[in-house]
C-alpha atoms as a PDB file:
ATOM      1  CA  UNK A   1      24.178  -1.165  -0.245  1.00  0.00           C
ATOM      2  CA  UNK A   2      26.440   0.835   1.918  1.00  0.00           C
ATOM      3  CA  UNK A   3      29.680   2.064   2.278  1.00  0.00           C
ATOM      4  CA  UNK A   4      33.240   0.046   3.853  1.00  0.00           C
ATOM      5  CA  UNK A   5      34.361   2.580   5.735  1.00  0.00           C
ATOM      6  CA  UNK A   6      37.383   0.824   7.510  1.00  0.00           C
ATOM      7  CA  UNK A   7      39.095  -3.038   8.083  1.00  0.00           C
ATOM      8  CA  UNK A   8      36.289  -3.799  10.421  1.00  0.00           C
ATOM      9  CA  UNK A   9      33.514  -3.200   7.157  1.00  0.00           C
ATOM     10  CA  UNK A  10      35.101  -4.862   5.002  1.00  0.00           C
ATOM     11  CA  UNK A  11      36.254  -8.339   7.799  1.00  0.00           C
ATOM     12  CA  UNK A  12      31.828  -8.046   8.336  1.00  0.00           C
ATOM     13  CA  UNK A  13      31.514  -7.818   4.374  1.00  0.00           C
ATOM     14  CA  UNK A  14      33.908 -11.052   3.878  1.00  0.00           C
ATOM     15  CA  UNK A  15      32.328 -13.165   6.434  1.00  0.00           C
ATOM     16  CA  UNK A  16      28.535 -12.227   5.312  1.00  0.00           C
ATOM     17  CA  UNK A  17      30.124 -13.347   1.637  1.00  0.00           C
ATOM     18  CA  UNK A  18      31.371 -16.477   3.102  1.00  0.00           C
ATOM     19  CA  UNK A  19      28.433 -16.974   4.638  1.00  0.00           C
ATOM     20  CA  UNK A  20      26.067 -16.537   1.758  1.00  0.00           C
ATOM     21  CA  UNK A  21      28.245 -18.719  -0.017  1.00  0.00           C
ATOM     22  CA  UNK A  22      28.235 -21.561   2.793  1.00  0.00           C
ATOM     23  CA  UNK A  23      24.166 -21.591   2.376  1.00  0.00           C
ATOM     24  CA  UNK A  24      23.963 -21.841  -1.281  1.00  0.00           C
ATOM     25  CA  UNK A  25      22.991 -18.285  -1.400  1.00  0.00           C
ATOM     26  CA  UNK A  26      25.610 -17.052  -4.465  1.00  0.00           C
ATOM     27  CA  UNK A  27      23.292 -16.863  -6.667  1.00  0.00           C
ATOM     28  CA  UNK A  28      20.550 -15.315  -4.636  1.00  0.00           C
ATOM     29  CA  UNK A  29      22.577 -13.080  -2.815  1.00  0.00           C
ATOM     30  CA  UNK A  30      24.336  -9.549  -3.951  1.00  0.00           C
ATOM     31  CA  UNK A  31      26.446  -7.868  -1.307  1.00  0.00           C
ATOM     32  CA  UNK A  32      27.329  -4.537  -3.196  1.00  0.00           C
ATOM     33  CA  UNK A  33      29.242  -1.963  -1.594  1.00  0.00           C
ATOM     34  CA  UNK A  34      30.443   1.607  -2.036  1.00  0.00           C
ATOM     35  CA  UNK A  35      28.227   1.920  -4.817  1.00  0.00           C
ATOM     36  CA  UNK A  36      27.370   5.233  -6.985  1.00  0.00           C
ATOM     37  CA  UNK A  37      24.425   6.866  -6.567  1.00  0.00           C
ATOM     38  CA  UNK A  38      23.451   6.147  -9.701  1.00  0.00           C
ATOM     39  CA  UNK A  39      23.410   2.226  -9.917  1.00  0.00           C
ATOM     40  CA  UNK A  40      21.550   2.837  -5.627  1.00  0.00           C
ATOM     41  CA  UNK A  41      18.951   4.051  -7.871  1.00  0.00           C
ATOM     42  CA  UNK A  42      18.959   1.322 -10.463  1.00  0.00           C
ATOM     43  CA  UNK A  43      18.764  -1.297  -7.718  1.00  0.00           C
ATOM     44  CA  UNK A  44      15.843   0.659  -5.964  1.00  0.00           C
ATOM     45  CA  UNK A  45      14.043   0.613  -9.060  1.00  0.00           C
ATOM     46  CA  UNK A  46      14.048  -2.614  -9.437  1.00  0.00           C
ATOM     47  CA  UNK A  47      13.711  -4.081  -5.838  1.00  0.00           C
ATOM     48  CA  UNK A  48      10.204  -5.008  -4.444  1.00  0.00           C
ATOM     49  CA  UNK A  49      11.008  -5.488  -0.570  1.00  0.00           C
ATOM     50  CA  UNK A  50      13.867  -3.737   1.218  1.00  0.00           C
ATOM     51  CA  UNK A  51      14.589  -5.565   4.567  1.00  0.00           C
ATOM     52  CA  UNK A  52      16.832  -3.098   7.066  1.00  0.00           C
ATOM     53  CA  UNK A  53      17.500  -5.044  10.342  1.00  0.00           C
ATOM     54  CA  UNK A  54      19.168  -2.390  12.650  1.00  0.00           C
ATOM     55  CA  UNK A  55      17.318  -2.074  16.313  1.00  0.00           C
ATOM     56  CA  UNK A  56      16.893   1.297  17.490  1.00  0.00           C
ATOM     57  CA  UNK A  57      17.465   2.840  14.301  1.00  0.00           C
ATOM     58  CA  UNK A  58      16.888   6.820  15.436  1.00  0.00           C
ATOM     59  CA  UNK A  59      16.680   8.493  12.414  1.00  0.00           C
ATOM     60  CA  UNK A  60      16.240   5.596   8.917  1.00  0.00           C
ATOM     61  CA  UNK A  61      17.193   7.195   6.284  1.00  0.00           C
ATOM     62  CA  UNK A  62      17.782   4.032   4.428  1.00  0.00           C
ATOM     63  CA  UNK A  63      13.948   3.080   5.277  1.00  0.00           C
ATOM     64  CA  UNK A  64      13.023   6.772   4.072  1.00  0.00           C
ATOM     65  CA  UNK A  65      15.081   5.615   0.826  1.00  0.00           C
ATOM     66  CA  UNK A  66      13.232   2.830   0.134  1.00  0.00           C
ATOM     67  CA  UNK A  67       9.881   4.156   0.723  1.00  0.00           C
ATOM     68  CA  UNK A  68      10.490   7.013  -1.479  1.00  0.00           C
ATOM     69  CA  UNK A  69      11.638   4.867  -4.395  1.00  0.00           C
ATOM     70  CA  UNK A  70       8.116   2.836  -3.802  1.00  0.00           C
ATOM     71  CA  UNK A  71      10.147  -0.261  -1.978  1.00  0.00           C
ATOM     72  CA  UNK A  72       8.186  -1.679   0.747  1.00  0.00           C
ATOM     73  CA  UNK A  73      10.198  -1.920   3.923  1.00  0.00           C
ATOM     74  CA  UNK A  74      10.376  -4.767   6.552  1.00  0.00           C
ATOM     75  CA  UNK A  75      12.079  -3.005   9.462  1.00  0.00           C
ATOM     76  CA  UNK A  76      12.555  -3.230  13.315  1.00  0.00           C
ATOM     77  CA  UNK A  77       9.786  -2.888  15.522  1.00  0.00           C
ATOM     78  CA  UNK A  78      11.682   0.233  17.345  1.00  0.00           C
ATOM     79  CA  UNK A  79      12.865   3.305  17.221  1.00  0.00           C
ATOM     80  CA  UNK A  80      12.384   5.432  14.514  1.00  0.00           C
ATOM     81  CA  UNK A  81      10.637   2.654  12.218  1.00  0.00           C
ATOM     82  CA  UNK A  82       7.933   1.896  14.714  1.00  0.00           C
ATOM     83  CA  UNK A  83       7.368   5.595  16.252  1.00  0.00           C
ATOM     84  CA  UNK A  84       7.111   7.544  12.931  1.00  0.00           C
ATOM     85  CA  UNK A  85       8.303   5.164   9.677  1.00  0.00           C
ATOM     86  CA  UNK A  86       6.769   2.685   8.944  1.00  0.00           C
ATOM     87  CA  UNK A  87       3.170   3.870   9.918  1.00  0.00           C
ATOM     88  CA  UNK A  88       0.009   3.718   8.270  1.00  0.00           C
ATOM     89  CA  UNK A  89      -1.394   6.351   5.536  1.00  0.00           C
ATOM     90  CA  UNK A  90      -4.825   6.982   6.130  1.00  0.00           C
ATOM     91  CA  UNK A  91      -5.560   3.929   7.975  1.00  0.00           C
ATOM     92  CA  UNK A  92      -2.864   1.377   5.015  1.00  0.00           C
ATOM     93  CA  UNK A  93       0.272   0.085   6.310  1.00  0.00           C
ATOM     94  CA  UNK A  94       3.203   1.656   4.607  1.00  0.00           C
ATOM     95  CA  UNK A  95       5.187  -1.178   5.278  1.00  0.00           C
ATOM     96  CA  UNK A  96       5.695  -4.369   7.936  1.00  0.00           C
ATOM     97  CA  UNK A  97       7.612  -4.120  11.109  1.00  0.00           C
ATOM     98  CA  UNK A  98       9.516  -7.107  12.662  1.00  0.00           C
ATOM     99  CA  UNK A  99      11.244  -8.104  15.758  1.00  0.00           C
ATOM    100  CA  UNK A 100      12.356 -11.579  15.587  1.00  0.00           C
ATOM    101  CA  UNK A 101      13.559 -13.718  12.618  1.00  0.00           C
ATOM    102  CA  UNK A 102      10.134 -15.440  12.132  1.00  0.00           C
ATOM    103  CA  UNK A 103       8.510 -12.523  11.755  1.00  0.00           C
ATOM    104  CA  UNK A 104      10.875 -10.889   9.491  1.00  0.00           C
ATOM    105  CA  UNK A 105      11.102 -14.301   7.641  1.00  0.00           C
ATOM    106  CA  UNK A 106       6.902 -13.927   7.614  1.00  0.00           C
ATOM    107  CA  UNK A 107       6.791 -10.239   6.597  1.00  0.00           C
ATOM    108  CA  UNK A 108       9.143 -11.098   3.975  1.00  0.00           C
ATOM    109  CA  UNK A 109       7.576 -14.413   2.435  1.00  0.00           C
ATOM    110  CA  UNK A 110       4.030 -12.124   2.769  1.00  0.00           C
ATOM    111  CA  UNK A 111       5.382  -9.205   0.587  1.00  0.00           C
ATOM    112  CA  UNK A 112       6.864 -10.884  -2.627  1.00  0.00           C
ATOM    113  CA  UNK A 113       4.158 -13.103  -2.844  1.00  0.00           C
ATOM    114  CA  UNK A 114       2.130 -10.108  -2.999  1.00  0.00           C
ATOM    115  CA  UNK A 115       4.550  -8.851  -5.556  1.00  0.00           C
ATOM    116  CA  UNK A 116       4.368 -11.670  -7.922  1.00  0.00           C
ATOM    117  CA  UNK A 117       1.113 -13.290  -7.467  1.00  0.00           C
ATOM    118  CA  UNK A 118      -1.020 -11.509 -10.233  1.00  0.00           C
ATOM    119  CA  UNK A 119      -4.319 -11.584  -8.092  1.00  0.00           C
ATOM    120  CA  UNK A 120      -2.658  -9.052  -5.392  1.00  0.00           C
ATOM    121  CA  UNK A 121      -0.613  -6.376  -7.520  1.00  0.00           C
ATOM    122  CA  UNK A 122      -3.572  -4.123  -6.319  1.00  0.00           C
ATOM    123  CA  UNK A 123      -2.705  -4.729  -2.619  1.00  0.00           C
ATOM    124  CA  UNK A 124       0.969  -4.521  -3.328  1.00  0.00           C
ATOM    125  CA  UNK A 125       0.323  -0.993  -5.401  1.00  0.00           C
ATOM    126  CA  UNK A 126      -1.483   0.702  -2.477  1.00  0.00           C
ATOM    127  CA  UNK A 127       1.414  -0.550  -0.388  1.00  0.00           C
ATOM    128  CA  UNK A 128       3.945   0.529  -2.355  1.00  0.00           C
ATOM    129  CA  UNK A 129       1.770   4.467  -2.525  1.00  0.00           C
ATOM    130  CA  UNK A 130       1.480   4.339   1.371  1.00  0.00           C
ATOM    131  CA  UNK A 131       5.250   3.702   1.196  1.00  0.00           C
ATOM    132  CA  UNK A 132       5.916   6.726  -1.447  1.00  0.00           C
ATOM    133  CA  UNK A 133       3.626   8.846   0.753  1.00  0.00           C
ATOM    134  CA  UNK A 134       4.790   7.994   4.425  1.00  0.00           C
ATOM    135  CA  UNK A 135       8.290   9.087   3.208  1.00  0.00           C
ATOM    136  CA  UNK A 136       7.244  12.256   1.311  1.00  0.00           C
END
Protein backbone atom coordinates (compact mmCIF):
# COMPACT_ATOMS: atom_id res chain seq x y z
CA UNK A 1 0.00 0.00 0.00
CA UNK A 2 1.21 3.48 -0.48
CA UNK A 3 0.30 6.70 -1.45
CA UNK A 4 0.01 8.38 -5.49
CA UNK A 5 1.50 11.30 -4.84
CA UNK A 6 1.64 12.82 -8.46
CA UNK A 7 1.02 11.72 -12.53
CA UNK A 8 4.22 9.82 -12.37
CA UNK A 9 2.52 7.35 -9.26
CA UNK A 10 -0.27 6.87 -10.64
CA UNK A 11 1.39 6.20 -14.89
CA UNK A 12 3.76 3.33 -12.42
CA UNK A 13 0.35 2.22 -10.69
CA UNK A 14 -1.45 1.74 -14.29
CA UNK A 15 1.29 -0.09 -15.92
CA UNK A 16 1.98 -2.51 -12.73
CA UNK A 17 -2.12 -3.04 -13.17
CA UNK A 18 -1.67 -3.77 -16.74
CA UNK A 19 0.90 -5.81 -16.04
CA UNK A 20 -0.65 -7.99 -13.40
CA UNK A 21 -3.40 -8.28 -15.64
CA UNK A 22 -1.17 -9.38 -18.77
CA UNK A 23 0.16 -12.44 -16.41
CA UNK A 24 -3.07 -13.70 -15.21
CA UNK A 25 -2.39 -12.15 -11.94
CA UNK A 26 -6.12 -10.27 -11.38
CA UNK A 27 -7.10 -12.39 -9.19
CA UNK A 28 -3.95 -12.84 -7.22
CA UNK A 29 -2.93 -9.47 -7.27
CA UNK A 30 -4.31 -6.23 -5.16
CA UNK A 31 -2.64 -2.94 -5.97
CA UNK A 32 -4.35 -0.66 -3.27
CA UNK A 33 -3.43 2.79 -2.92
CA UNK A 34 -3.95 5.83 -0.72
CA UNK A 35 -5.49 3.71 1.71
CA UNK A 36 -6.72 4.66 5.45
CA UNK A 37 -4.93 3.69 8.16
CA UNK A 38 -7.42 1.71 9.24
CA UNK A 39 -8.02 -0.89 6.36
CA UNK A 40 -3.31 -0.73 6.36
CA UNK A 41 -4.11 -2.40 9.49
CA UNK A 42 -6.74 -4.83 8.32
CA UNK A 43 -4.47 -5.93 5.48
CA UNK A 44 -1.44 -6.33 7.96
CA UNK A 45 -3.48 -8.46 9.99
CA UNK A 46 -4.17 -10.63 7.67
CA UNK A 47 -0.94 -10.88 5.49
CA UNK A 48 1.69 -13.64 6.23
CA UNK A 49 4.79 -12.36 4.08
CA UNK A 50 5.38 -8.71 3.21
CA UNK A 51 7.90 -8.49 0.26
CA UNK A 52 9.47 -4.64 0.03
CA UNK A 53 11.93 -4.55 -2.96
CA UNK A 54 13.59 -1.04 -2.66
CA UNK A 55 17.70 -1.22 -2.68
CA UNK A 56 19.30 0.94 -0.30
CA UNK A 57 16.36 1.52 1.67
CA UNK A 58 18.05 3.95 4.61
CA UNK A 59 15.60 4.09 7.05
CA UNK A 60 12.32 1.00 6.31
CA UNK A 61 9.72 2.03 7.92
CA UNK A 62 7.46 -0.06 5.84
CA UNK A 63 9.74 -3.21 6.93
CA UNK A 64 9.44 -1.82 10.66
CA UNK A 65 5.53 -1.93 9.78
CA UNK A 66 5.38 -5.23 8.92
CA UNK A 67 7.47 -6.64 11.57
CA UNK A 68 5.53 -4.94 14.17
CA UNK A 69 2.19 -6.25 12.92
CA UNK A 70 3.99 -9.94 13.11
CA UNK A 71 4.44 -9.99 9.01
CA UNK A 72 7.57 -11.60 8.06
CA UNK A 73 9.56 -9.48 5.67
CA UNK A 74 11.54 -10.50 2.49
CA UNK A 75 13.64 -7.38 1.88
CA UNK A 76 16.88 -6.18 0.11
CA UNK A 77 20.07 -7.38 1.12
CA UNK A 78 21.25 -3.54 1.81
CA UNK A 79 20.98 -0.74 3.54
CA UNK A 80 18.97 -0.43 6.36
CA UNK A 81 17.34 -4.07 6.01
CA UNK A 82 20.64 -5.86 6.05
CA UNK A 83 22.66 -3.49 8.64
CA UNK A 84 19.99 -3.29 11.41
CA UNK A 85 16.30 -4.80 10.08
CA UNK A 86 16.02 -7.69 9.30
CA UNK A 87 18.54 -9.27 11.84
CA UNK A 88 18.37 -12.08 14.04
CA UNK A 89 16.78 -12.11 17.76
CA UNK A 90 18.83 -14.03 19.92
CA UNK A 91 20.47 -16.04 17.37
CA UNK A 92 16.40 -16.50 14.98
CA UNK A 93 16.10 -14.73 11.82
CA UNK A 94 13.51 -12.05 11.99
CA UNK A 95 12.97 -12.27 8.52
CA UNK A 96 14.80 -13.26 4.89
CA UNK A 97 16.88 -10.89 2.92
CA UNK A 98 17.16 -11.03 -0.94
CA UNK A 99 19.11 -9.62 -3.72
CA UNK A 100 18.11 -11.09 -6.91
CA UNK A 101 14.70 -12.37 -8.16
CA UNK A 102 15.52 -16.07 -7.42
CA UNK A 103 16.18 -15.47 -4.18
CA UNK A 104 13.32 -13.30 -3.45
CA UNK A 105 11.19 -15.81 -5.52
CA UNK A 106 12.97 -18.61 -2.92
CA UNK A 107 12.50 -16.58 0.30
CA UNK A 108 9.06 -16.12 -0.74
CA UNK A 109 7.98 -19.78 -1.85
CA UNK A 110 10.02 -20.78 1.72
CA UNK A 111 7.80 -18.50 3.95
CA UNK A 112 4.10 -19.35 2.98
CA UNK A 113 4.80 -22.78 2.86
CA UNK A 114 5.84 -22.36 6.30
CA UNK A 115 2.65 -20.47 6.81
CA UNK A 116 0.29 -23.03 5.60
CA UNK A 117 1.90 -26.30 6.00
CA UNK A 118 0.50 -27.41 9.49
CA UNK A 119 3.81 -29.28 10.50
CA UNK A 120 5.81 -25.76 10.57
CA UNK A 121 3.32 -23.12 12.22
CA UNK A 122 5.89 -23.49 15.14
CA UNK A 123 8.80 -22.29 12.91
CA UNK A 124 6.63 -19.69 11.29
CA UNK A 125 5.42 -18.43 15.05
CA UNK A 126 9.00 -17.89 16.31
CA UNK A 127 9.52 -16.06 13.04
CA UNK A 128 6.80 -14.05 13.15
CA UNK A 129 7.99 -13.14 17.40
CA UNK A 130 11.61 -12.41 16.10
CA UNK A 131 9.79 -10.15 13.61
CA UNK A 132 7.46 -8.42 16.46
CA UNK A 133 10.63 -8.13 18.56
CA UNK A 134 13.36 -6.89 15.99
CA UNK A 135 10.91 -3.98 15.32
CA UNK A 136 9.98 -3.19 18.96
Amino acid sequence: TGSVRDAGDARRVAELRTLSTELGLDGCVLIATDVSYAERLGWLARAAVGLHTMWMEHFGIGIVELMASGVVPVAHASGGPLADIVVPVRGRPSGRLASSADEYAEAMHELLALAKEPGARVAYAQLQRSAREAAA
